[in-house]
Protein backbone atom coordinates (compact mmCIF):
# COMPACT_ATOMS: atom_id res chain seq x y z
CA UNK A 1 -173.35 123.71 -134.51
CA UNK A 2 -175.57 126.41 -133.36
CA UNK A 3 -178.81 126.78 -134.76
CA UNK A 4 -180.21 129.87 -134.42
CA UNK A 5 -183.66 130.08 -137.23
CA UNK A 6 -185.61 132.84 -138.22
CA UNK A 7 -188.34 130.06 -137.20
CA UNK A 8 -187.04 126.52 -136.34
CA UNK A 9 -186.33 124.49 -139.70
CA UNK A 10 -186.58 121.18 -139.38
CA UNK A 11 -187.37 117.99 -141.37
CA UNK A 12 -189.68 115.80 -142.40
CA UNK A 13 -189.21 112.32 -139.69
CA UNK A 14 -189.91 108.96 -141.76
CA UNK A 15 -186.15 108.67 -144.43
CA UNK A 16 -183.34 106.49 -143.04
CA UNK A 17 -181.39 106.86 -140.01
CA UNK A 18 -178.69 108.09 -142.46
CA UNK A 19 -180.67 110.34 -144.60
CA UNK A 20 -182.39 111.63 -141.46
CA UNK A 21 -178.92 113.01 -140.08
CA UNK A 22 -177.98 114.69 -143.01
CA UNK A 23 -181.28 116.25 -143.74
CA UNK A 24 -181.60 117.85 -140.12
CA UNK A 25 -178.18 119.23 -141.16
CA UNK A 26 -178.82 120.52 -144.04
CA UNK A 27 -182.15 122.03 -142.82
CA UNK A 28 -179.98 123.53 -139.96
CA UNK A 29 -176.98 125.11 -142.15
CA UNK A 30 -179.41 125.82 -145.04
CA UNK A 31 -182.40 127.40 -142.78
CA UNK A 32 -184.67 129.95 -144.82
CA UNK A 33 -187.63 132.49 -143.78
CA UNK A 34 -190.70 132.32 -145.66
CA UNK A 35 -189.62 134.79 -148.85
CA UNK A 36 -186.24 132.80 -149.25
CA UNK A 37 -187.52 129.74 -149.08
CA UNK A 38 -190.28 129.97 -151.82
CA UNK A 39 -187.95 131.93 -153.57
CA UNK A 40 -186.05 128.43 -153.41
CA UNK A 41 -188.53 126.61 -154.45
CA UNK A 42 -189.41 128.97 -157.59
CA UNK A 43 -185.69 128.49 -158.91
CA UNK A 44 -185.67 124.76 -158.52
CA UNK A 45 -189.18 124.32 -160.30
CA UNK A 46 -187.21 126.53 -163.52
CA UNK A 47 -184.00 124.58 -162.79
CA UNK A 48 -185.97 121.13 -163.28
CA UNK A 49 -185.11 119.83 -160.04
CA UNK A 50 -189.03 119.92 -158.84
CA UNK A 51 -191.79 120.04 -161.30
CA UNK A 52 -193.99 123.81 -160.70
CA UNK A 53 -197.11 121.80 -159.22
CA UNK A 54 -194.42 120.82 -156.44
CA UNK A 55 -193.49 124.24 -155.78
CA UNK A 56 -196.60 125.21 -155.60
CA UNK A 57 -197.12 123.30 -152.86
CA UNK A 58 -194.10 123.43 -151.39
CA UNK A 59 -195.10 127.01 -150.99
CA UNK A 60 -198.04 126.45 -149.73
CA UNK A 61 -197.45 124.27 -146.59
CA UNK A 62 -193.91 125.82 -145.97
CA UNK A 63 -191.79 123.52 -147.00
CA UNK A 64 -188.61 124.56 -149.40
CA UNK A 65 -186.60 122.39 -151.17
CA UNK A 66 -182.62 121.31 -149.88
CA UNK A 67 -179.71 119.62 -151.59
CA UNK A 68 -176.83 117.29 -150.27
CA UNK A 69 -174.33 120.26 -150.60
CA UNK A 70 -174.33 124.16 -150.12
CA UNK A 71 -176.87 126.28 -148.54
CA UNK A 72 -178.59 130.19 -149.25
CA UNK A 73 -176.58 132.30 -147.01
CA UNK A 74 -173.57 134.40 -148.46
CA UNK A 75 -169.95 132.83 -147.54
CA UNK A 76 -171.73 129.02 -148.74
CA UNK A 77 -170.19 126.40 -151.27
CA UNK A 78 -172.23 126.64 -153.34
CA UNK A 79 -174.75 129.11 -153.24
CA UNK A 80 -177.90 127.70 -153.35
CA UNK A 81 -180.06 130.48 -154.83
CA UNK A 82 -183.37 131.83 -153.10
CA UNK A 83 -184.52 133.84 -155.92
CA UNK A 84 -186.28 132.16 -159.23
CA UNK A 85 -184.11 134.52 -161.35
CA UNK A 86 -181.00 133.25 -160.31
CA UNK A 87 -178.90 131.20 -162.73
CA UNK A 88 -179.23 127.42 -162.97
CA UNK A 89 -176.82 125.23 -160.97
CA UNK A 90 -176.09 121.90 -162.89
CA UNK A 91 -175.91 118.49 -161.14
CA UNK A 92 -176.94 119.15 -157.75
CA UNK A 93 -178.53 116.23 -156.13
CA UNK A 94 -181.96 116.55 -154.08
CA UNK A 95 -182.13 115.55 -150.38
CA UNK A 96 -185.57 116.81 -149.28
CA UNK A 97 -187.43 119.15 -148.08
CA UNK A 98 -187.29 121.60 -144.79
CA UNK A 99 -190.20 122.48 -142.37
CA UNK A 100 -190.83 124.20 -139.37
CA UNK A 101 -191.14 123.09 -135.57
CA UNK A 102 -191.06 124.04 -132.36
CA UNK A 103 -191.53 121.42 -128.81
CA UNK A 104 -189.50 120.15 -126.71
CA UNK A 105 -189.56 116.38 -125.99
CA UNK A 106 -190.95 117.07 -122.63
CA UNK A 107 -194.17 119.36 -123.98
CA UNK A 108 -197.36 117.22 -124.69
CA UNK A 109 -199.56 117.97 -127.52
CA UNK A 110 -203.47 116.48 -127.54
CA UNK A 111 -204.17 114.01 -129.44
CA UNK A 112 -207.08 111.32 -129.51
CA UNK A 113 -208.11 114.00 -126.56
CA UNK A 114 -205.24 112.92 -124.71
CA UNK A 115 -201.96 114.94 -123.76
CA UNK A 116 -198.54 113.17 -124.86
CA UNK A 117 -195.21 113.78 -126.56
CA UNK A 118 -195.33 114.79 -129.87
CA UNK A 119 -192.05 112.32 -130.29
CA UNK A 120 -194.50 109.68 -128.47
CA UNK A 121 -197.24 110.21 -130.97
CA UNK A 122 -195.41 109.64 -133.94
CA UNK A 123 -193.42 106.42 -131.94
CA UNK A 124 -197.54 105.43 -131.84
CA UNK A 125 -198.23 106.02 -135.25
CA UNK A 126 -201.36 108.39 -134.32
CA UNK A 127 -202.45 109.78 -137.33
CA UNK A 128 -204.83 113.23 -136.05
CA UNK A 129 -204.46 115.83 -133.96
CA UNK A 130 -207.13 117.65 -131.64
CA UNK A 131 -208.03 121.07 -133.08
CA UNK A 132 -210.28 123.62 -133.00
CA UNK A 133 -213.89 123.35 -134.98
CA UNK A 134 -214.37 126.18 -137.24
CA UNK A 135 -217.45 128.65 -135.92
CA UNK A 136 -215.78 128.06 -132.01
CA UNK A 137 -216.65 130.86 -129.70
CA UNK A 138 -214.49 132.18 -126.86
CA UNK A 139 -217.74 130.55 -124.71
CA UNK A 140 -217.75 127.63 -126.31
CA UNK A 141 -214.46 125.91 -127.99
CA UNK A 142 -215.44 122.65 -129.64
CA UNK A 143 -212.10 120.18 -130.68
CA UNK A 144 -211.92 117.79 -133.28
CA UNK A 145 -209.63 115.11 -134.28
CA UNK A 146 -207.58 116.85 -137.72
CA UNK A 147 -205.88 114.84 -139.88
CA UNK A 148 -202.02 115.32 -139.60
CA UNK A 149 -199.46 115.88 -142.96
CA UNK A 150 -196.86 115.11 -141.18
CA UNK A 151 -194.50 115.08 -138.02
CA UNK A 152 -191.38 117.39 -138.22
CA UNK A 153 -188.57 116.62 -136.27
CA UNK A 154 -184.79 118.09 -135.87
CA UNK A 155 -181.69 118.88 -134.08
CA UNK A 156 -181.14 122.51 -132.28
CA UNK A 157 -179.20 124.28 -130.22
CA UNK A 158 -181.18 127.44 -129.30
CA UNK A 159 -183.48 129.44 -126.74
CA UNK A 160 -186.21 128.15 -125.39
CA UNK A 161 -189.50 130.03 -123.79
CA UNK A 162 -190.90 129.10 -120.59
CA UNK A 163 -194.25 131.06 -120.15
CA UNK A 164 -195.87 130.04 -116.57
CA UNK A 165 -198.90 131.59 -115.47
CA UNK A 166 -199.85 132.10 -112.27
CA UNK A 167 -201.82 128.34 -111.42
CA UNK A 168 -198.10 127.01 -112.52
CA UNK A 169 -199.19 126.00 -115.90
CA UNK A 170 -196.24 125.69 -117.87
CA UNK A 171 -195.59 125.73 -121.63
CA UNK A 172 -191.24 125.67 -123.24
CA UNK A 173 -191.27 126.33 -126.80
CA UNK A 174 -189.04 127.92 -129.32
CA UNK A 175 -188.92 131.75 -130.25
CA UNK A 176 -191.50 131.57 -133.22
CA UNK A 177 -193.97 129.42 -131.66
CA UNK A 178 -197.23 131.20 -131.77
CA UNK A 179 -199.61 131.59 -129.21
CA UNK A 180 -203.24 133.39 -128.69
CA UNK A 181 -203.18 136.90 -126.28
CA UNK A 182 -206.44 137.84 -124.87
CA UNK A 183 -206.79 140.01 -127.45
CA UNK A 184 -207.14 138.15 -129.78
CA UNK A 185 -203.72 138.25 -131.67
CA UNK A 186 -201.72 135.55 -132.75
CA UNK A 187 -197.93 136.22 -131.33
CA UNK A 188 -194.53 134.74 -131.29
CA UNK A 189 -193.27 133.32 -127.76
CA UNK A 190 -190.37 135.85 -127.65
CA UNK A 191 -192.78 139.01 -127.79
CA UNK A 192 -194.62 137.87 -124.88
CA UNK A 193 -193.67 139.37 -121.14
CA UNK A 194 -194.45 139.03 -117.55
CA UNK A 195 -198.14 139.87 -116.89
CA UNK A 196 -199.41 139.98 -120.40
CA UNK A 197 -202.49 137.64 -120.68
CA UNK A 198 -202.91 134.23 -123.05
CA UNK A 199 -205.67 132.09 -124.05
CA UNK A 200 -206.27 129.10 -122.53
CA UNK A 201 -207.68 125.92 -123.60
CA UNK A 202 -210.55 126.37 -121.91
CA UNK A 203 -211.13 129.60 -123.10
CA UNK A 204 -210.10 131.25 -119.99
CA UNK A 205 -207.64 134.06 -120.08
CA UNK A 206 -204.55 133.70 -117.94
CA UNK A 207 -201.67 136.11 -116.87
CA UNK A 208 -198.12 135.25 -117.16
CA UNK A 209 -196.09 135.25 -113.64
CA UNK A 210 -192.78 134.68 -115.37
CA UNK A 211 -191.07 134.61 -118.88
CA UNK A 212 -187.82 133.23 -118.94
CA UNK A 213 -185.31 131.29 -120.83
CA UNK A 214 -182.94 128.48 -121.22
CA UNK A 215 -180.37 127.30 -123.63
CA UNK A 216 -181.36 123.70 -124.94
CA UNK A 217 -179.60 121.31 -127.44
CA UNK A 218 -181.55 118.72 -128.75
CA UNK A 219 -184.28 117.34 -130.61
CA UNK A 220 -187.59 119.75 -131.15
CA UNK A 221 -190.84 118.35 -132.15
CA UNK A 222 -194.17 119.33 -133.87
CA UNK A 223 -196.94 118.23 -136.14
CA UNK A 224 -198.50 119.65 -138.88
CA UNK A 225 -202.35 119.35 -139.50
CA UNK A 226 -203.43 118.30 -143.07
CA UNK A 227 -206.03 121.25 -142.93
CA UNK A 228 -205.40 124.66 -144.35
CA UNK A 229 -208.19 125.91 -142.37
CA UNK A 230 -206.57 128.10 -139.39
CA UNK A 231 -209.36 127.72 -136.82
CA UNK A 232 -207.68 124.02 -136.86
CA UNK A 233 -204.61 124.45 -136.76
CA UNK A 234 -205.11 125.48 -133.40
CA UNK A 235 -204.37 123.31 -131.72
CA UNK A 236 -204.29 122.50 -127.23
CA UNK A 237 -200.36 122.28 -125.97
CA UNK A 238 -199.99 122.20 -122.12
CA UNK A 239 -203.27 123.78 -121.58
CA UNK A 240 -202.64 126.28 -123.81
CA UNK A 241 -203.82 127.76 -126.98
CA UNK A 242 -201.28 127.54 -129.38
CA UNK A 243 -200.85 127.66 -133.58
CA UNK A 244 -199.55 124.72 -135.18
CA UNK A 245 -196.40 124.99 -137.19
CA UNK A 246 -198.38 126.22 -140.30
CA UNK A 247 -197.78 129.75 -138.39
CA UNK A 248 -194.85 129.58 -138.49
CA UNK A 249 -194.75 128.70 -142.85
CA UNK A 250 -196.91 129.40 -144.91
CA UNK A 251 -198.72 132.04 -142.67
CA UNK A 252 -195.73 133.63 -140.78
CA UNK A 253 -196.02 137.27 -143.11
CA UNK A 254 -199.90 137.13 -142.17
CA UNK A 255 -201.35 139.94 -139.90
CA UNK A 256 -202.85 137.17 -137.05
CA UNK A 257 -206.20 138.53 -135.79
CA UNK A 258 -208.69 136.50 -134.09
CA UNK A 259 -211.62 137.95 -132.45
CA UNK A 260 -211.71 136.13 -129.19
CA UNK A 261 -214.50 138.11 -127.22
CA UNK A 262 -217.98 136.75 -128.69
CA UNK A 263 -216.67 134.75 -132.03
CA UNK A 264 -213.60 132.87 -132.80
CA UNK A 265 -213.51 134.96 -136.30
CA UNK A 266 -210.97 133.16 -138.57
CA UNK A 267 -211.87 134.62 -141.44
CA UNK A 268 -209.97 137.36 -140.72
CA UNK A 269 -206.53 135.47 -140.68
């Protein structure tokens, strides 16, 4: 089944082998942007299938609600609605809930100040992430350990970015990943192009020599920081400065500014 996401929708890694399978397919026929999937959440809260506090924070770390049948896309059995004023559906039964994600196996994250596999990390049972410490500047990025909600995990068949700069430094992630420009904004992988410059985690600024593309099927990865303060969920990927999959959730509709030359100016986001 192709999987082709408005941002990769994944699920949460930790249920049975069983349930596992059938929640990445459900999160894969069933895959929602940001509006829908809140929407989603706001019509199961009045349909009684989630209580409103869980909505509400559903919605706020990105997460929407899925069932063992139908999905929110017209020509489904049944339509699963994405809108709270839709009518009730009786006797659906819950499966979980959907999140976003975006590495290959292959692409190492830091954590504990060490670069591995996100897939490896979670194998470990690591429980933070290194981030960014709120009040960084572009001359002196300080990391912390952040405590991590949760790994996402799921099947895909879909494009994959390869951004190489010119010291061979190489990054693959999907579409929607988000990554810093020397500017300052916060972009997706698939607006980026030959010679435009990136952030480093260093600091350092560093010109792509080559954009390209490959088709993969398989499992993505990423991790999502317990924090709702952006500055850390930055996080270092491949030597890169990249957003964590909150980006790509609860912040994806957000103009992404970051004022990289003297401050790293969050407040902004």
């Amino acid at each position: 089944m192709k999987f082709t996401p408005l941002a990769c929708l994944l699920f949460i890694v930790g249920t049975s082998s069983i349930a596992s399978a059938q929640l990445a397919t459900r999160c894969s026929e069933d895959q929602l942007g940001v509006a829908d999937a809140q929407g989603r959440n706001l019509w199961a809260a009045k349909c009684g299938y989630i209580t409103p506090a869980a909505a509400t924070f559903y919605n706020s770390d990105g997460d929407y609600e899925v069932f063992t049948v139908g999905c929110g896309h017209a020509g489904c059995n049944p339509y699963i609605p994405v809108a709270q004023a839709d009518a009730c559906i009786i006797g659906l039964v819950k499966l979980g809930t959907c999140v976003a994600g975006c590495y290959t196996p292959e692409q190492k994250v830091v954590f504990n100040g060490t670069p591995q596999g996100i897939q490896h990390a979670y194998e470990s049972g690591l429980t933070t992430v290194t981030g960014l410490v709120e009040g960084s500047t572009m001359h002196d990025m300080s990391f912390a350990e952040q405590p991590i909600r949760t790994y996402v995990a799921g099947d895909t068949t879909e494009s994959i970015f390869v951004l190489r700069d010119k010291k061979g430094d190489t990054i693959q992630v999907t579409s929607e990943h988000a990554l810093v420009r020397a500017d300052g904004t916060i972009v997706k992988a698939k607006t980026l192009k030959k010679g435009d410059r990136i952030v480093k985690a260093n600091g350092k600024t560093a010109k792509l020599d080559e954009v390209s593309q490959f088709m993969f099927t398989g499992t993505v990865w990423n991790v999502q920081p317990a924090s709702h303060n952006k500055a850390e969920n930055i996080l270092k990927a491949q030597g890169f400065l990249v957003g964590s999959v909150r980006f790509q959730d609860e912040w994806a509709d957000d103009v992404f500014r970051l004022t990289l030359r003297d401050e790293l100016d969050v407040s902004r986001l």
